[in-house]
Structure formats: C-alpha cells, structure tokens
C-alpha atoms as a PDB file:
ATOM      1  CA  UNK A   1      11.749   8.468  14.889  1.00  0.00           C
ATOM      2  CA  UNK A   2      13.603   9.175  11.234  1.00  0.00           C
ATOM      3  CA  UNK A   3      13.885  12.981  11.670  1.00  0.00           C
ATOM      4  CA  UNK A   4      14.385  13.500   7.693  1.00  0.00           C
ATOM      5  CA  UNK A   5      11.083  11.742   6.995  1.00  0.00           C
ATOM      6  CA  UNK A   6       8.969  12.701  10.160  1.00  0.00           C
ATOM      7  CA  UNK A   7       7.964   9.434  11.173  1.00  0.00           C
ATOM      8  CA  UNK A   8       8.829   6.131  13.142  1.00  0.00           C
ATOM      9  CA  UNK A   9      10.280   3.292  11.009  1.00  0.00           C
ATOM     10  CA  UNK A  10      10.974  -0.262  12.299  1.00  0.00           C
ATOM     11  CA  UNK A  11      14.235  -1.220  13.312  1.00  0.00           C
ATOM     12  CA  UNK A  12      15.236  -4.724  13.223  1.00  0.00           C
ATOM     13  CA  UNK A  13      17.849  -6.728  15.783  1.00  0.00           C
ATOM     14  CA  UNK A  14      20.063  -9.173  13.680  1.00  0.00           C
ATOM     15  CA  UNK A  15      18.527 -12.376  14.982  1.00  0.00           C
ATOM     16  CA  UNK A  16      14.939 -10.873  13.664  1.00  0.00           C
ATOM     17  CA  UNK A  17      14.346 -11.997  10.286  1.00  0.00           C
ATOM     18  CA  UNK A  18      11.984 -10.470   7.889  1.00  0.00           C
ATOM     19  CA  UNK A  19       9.100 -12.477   6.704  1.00  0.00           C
ATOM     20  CA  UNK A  20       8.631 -11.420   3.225  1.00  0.00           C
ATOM     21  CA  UNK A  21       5.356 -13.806   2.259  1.00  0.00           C
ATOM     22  CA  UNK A  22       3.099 -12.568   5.248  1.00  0.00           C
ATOM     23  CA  UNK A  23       4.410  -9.181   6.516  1.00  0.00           C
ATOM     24  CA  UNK A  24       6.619  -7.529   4.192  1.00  0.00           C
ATOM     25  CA  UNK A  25       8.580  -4.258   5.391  1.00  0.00           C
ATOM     26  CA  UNK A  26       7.080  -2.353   2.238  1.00  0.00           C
ATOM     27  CA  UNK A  27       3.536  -3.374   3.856  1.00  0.00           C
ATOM     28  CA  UNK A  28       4.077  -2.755   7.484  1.00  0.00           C
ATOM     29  CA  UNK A  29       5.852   0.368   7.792  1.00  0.00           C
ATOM     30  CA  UNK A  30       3.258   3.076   9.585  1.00  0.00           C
ATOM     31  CA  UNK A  31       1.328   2.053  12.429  1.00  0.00           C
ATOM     32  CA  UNK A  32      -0.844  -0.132  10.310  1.00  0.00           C
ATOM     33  CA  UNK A  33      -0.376  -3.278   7.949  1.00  0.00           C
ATOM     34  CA  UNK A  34      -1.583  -2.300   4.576  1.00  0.00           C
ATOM     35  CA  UNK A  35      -4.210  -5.219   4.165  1.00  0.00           C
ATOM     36  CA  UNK A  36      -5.929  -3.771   6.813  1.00  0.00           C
ATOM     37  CA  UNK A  37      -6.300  -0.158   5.563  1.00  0.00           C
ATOM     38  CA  UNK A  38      -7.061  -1.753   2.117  1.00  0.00           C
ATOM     39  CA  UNK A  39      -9.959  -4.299   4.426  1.00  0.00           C
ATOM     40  CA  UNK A  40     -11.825  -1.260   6.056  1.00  0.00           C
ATOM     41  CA  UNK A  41     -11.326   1.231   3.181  1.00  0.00           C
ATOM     42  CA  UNK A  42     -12.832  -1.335   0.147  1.00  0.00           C
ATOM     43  CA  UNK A  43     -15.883  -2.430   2.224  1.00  0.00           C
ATOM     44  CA  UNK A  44     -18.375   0.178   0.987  1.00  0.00           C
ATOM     45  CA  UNK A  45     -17.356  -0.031  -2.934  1.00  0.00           C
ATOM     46  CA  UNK A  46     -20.437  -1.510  -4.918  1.00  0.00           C
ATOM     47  CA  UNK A  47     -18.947  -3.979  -6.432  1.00  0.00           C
ATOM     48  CA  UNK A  48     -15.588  -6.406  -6.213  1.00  0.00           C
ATOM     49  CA  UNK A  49     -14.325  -4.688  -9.683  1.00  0.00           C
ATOM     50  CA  UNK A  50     -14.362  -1.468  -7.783  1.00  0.00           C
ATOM     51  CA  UNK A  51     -13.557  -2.721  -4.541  1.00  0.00           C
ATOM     52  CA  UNK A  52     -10.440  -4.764  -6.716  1.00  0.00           C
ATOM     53  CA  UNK A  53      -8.983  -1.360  -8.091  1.00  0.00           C
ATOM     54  CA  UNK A  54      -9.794   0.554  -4.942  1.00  0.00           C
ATOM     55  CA  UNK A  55      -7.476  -1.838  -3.362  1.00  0.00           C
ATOM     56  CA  UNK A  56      -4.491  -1.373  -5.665  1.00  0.00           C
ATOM     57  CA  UNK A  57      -4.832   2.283  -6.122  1.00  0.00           C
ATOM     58  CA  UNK A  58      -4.110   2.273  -2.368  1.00  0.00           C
ATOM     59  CA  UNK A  59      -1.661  -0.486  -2.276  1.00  0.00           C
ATOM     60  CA  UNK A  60       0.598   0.934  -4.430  1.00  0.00           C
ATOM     61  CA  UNK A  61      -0.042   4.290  -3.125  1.00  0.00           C
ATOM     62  CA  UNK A  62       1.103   3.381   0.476  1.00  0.00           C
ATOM     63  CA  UNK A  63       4.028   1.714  -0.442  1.00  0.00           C
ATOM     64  CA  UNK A  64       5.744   3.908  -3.088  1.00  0.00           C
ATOM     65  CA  UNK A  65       8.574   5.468  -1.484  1.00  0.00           C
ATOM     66  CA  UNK A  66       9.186   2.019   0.384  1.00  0.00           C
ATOM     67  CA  UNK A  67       9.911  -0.231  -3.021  1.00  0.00           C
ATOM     68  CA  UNK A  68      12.893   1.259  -4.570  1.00  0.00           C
ATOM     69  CA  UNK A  69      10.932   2.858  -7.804  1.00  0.00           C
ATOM     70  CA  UNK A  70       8.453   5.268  -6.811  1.00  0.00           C
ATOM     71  CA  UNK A  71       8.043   6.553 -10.368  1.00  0.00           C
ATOM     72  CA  UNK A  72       6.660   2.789 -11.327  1.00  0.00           C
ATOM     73  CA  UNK A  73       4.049   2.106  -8.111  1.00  0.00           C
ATOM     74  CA  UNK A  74       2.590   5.735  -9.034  1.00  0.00           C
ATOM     75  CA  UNK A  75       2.112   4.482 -12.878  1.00  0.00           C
ATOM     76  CA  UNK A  76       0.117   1.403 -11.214  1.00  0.00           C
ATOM     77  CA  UNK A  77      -2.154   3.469  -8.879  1.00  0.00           C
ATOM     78  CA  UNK A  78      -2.991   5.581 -11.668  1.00  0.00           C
ATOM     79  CA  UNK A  79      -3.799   2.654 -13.959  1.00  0.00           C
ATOM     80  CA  UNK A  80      -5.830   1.311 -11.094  1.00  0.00           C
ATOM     81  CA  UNK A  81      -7.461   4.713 -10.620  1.00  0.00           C
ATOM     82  CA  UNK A  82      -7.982   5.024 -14.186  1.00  0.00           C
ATOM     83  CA  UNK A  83      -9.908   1.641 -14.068  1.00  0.00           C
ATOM     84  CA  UNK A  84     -11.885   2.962 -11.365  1.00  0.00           C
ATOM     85  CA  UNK A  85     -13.050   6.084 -13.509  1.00  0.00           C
ATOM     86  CA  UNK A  86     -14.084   4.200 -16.671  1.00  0.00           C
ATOM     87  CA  UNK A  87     -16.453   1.812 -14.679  1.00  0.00           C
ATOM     88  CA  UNK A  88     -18.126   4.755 -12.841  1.00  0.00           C
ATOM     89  CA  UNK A  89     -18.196   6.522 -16.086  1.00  0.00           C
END
C-alpha cells in the first residue's frame, strides 16, 4: 500500500517486464484495467459519438496523475467532455 497516495500500486520483480501495447502501467494501476471501466460505463450512451467521447473523458481522467503531465490529460477530458455537451445540446 503507498501510504502518501492511499492506495495499492503494482510492484514489479526485475525479470517481469512491462507490456506496454496490451497492459500498460498507466492503464492497470487500481484494481481494474481501464478498458474495462470504459466497456461497462459506455454501454448505455445512445450513440457511438457519445459512447466515443464518454470513453476518453474517462480514459484520460483515470490515468492523469499516472502519465507524467496531468495538466495535459485534464485538457483532453475536458475537450472530450466538451464534445459530449455540444451533441446533447
């Protein structure tokens, strides 16, 4: 458990590698991959534009103090979001 952030993170042994293509650490590091939080959370938006956005906002949402820039992946899930607004308005 990481005291300073109040929650478990992974830790790797040396002959582990880190497979960047299908399970990157900035995806997998709560109890639950991010595709599948994005899978269950898109499946009631009416349409794949919304569902599309949806996706992102959260995407970039779960991993933004994972990525190095924090500041950037919060710019993306508000353009996402923003997206999301104009095609319900």
């Amino acid at each position: 458990m990481d005291k300073d952030r109040g929650r478990c993170t992974l830790k790797l042994k040396k002959q582990e590698s880190i497979d960047l293509v299908n399970h990157p650490p900035h995806y997998n590091d709560g109890r639950y991959e991010t595709i599948d939080i994005i899978n269950d959370s898109v499946d009631a938006a009416p349409s794949p534009q919304l569902a599309y956005a949806h996706g992102n906002v959260i995407k970039y949402i779960l991993r933004m103090w994972l990525k190095g820039n924090a500041l950037e992946d919060a710019k993306k899930a508000r353009w996402y979001l923003n997206k999301i607004i104009e095609i319900l308005e």
